[in-house]
PDB file of N, CA and C in Angstrom:
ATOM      1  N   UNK A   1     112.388  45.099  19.941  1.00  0.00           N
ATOM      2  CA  UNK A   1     111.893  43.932  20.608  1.00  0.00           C
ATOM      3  C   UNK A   1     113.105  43.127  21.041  1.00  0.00           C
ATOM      4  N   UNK A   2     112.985  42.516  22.245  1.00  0.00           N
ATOM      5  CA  UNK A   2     114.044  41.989  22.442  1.00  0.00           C
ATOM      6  C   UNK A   2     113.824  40.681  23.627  1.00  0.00           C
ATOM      7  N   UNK A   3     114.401  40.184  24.040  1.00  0.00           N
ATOM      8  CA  UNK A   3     113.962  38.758  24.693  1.00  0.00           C
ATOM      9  C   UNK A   3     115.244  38.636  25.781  1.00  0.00           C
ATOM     10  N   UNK A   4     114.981  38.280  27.046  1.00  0.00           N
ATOM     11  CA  UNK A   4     115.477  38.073  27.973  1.00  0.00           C
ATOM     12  C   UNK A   4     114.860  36.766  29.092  1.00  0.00           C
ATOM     13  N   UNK A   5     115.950  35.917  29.114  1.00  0.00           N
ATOM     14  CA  UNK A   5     115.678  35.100  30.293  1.00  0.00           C
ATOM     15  C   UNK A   5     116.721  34.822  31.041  1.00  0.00           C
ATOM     16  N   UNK A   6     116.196  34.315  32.347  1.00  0.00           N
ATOM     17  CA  UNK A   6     116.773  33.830  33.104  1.00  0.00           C
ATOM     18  C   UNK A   6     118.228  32.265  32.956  1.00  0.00           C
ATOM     19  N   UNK A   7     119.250  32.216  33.654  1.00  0.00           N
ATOM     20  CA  UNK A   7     120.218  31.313  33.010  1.00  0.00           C
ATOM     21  C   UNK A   7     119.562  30.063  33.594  1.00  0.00           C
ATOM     22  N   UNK A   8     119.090  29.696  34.292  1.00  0.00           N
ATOM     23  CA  UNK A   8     117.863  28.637  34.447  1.00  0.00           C
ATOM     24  C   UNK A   8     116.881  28.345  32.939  1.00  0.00           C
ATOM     25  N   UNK A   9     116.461  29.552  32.849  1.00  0.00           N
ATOM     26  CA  UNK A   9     115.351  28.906  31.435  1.00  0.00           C
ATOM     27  C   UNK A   9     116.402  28.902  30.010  1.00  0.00           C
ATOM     28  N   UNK A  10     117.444  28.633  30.298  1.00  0.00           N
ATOM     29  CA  UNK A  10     118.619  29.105  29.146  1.00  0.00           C
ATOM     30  C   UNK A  10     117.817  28.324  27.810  1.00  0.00           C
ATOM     31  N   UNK A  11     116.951  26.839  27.928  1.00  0.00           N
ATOM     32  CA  UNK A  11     116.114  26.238  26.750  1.00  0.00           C
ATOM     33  C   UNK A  11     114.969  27.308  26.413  1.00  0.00           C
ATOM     34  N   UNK A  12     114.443  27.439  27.621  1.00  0.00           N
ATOM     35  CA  UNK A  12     113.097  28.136  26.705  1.00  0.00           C
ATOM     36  C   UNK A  12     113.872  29.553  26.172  1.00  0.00           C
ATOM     37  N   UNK A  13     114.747  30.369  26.068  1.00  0.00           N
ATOM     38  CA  UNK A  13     115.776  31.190  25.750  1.00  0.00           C
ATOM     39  C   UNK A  13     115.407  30.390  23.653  1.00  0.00           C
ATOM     40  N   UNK A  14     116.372  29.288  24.076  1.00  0.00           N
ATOM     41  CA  UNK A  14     116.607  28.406  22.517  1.00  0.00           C
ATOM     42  C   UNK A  14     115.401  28.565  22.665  1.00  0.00           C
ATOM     43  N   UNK A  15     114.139  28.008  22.443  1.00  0.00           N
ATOM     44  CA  UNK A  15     112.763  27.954  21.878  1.00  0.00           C
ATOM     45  C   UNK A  15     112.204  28.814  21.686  1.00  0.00           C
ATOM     46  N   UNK A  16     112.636  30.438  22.372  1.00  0.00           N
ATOM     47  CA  UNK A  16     111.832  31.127  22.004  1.00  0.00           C
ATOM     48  C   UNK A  16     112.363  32.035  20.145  1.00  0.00           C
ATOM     49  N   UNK A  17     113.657  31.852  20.552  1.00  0.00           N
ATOM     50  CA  UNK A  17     114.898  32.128  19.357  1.00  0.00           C
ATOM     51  C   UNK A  17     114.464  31.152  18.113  1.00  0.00           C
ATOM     52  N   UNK A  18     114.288  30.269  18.659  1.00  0.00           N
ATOM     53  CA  UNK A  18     113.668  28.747  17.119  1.00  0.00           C
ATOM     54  C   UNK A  18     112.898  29.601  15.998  1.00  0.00           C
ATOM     55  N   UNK A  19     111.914  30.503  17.279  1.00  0.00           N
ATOM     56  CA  UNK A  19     110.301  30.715  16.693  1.00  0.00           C
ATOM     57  C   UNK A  19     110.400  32.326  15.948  1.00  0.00           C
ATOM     58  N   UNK A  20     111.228  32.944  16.814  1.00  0.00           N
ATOM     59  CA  UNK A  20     111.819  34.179  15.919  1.00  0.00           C
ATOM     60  C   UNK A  20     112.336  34.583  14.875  1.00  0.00           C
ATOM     61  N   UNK A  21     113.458  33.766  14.878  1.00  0.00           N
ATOM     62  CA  UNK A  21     113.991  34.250  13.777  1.00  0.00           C
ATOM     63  C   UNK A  21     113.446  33.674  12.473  1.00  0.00           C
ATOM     64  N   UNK A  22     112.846  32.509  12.481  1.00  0.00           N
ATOM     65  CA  UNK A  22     112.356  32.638  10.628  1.00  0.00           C
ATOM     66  C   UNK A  22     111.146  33.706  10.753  1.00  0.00           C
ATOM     67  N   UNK A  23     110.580  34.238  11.476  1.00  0.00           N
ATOM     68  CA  UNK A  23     110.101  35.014  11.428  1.00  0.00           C
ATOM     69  C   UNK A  23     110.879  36.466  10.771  1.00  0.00           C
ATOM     70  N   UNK A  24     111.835  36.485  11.249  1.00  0.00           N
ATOM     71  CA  UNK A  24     112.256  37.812  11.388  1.00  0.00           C
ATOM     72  C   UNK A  24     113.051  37.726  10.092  1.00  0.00           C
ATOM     73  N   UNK A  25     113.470  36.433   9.968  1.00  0.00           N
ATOM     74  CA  UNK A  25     114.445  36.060   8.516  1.00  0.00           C
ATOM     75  C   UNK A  25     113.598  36.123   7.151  1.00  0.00           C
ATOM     76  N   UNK A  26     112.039  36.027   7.171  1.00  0.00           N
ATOM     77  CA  UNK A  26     111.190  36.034   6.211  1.00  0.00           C
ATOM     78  C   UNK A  26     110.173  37.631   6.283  1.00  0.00           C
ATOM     79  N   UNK A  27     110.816  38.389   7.147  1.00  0.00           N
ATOM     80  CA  UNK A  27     109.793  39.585   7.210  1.00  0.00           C
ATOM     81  C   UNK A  27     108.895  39.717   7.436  1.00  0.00           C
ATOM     82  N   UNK A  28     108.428  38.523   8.223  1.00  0.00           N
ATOM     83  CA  UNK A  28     106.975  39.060   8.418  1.00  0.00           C
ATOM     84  C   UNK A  28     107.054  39.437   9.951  1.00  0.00           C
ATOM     85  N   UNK A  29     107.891  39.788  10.401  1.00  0.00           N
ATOM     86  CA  UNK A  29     108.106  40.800  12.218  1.00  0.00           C
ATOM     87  C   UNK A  29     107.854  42.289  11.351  1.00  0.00           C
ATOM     88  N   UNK A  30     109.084  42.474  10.893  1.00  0.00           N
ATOM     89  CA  UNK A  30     108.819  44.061   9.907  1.00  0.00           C
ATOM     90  C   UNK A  30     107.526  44.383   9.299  1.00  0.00           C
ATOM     91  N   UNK A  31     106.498  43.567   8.639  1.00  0.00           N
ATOM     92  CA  UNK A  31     105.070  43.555   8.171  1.00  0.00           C
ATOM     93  C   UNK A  31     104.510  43.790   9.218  1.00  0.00           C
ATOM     94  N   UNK A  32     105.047  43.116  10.589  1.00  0.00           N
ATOM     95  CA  UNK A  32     103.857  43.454  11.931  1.00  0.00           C
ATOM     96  C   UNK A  32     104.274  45.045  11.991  1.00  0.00           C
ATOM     97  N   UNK A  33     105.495  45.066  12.269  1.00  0.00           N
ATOM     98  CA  UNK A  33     105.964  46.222  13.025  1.00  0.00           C
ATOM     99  C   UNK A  33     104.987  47.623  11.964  1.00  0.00           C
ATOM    100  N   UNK A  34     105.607  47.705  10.337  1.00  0.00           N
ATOM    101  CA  UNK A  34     104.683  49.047  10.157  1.00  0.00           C
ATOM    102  C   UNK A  34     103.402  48.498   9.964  1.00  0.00           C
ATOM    103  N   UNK A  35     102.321  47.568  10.121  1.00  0.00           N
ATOM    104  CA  UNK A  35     101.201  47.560  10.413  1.00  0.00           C
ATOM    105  C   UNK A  35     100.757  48.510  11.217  1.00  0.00           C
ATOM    106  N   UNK A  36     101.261  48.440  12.112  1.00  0.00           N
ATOM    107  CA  UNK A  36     101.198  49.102  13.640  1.00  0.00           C
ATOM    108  C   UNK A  36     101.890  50.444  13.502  1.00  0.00           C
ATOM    109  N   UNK A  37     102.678  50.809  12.230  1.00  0.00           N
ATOM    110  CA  UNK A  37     103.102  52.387  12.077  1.00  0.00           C
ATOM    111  C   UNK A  37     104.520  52.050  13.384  1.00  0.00           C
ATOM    112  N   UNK A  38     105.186  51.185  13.670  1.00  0.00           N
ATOM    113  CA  UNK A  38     106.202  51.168  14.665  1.00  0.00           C
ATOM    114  C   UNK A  38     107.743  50.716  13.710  1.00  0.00           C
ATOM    115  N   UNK A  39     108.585  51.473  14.074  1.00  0.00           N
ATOM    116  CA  UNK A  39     109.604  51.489  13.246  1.00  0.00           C
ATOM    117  C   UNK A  39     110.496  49.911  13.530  1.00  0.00           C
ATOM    118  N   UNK A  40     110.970  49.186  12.925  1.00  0.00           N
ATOM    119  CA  UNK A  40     111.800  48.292  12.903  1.00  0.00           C
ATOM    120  C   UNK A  40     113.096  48.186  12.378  1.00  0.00           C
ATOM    121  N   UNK A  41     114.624  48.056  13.191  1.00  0.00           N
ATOM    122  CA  UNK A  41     115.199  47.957  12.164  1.00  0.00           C
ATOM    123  C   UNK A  41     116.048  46.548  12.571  1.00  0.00           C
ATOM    124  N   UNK A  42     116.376  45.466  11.608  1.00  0.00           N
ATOM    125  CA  UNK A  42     116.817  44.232  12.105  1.00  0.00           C
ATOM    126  C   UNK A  42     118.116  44.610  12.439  1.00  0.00           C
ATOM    127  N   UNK A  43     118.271  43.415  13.484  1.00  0.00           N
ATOM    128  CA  UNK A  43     119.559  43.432  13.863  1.00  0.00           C
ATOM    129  C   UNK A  43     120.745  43.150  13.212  1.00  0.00           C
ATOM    130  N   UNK A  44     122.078  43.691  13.565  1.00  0.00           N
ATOM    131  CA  UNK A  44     123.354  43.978  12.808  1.00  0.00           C
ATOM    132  C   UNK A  44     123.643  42.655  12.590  1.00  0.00           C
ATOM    133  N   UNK A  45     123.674  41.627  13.418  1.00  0.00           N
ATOM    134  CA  UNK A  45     123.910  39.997  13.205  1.00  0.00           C
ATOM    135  C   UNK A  45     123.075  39.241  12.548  1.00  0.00           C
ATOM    136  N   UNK A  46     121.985  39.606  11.781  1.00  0.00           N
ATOM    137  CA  UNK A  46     121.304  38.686  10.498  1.00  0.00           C
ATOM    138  C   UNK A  46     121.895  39.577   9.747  1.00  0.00           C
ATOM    139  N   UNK A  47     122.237  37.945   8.456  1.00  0.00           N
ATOM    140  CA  UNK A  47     123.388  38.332   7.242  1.00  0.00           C
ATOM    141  C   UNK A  47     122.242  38.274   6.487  1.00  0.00           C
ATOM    142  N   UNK A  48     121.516  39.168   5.440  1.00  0.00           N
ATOM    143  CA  UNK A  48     120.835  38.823   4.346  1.00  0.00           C
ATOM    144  C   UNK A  48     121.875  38.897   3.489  1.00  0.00           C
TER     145      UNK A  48
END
């Protein structure tokens, strides 16, 4: 999964990043992902 915008929406860029990562920092993206049987692996730049 990955997120791309335009250098115009460079905020909604930040807002959409706000809403992600505690997501992704608390696991529950990975809980979606094998719900769905779809492999996840986090990215190299979150430090757990």
């Amino acid at each position: 999964m990955g997120i791309a915008v335009r250098e115009a929406d460079r905020q909604l860029g930040y807002h959409v990043e706000g809403i992600l990562e505690p997501l992704v920092m608390s696991g529950e993206i990975a809980e979606i992902f094998q719900r769905y049987g779809v492999f996840w692996e986090i990215p190299s730049f979150y430090d757990f």
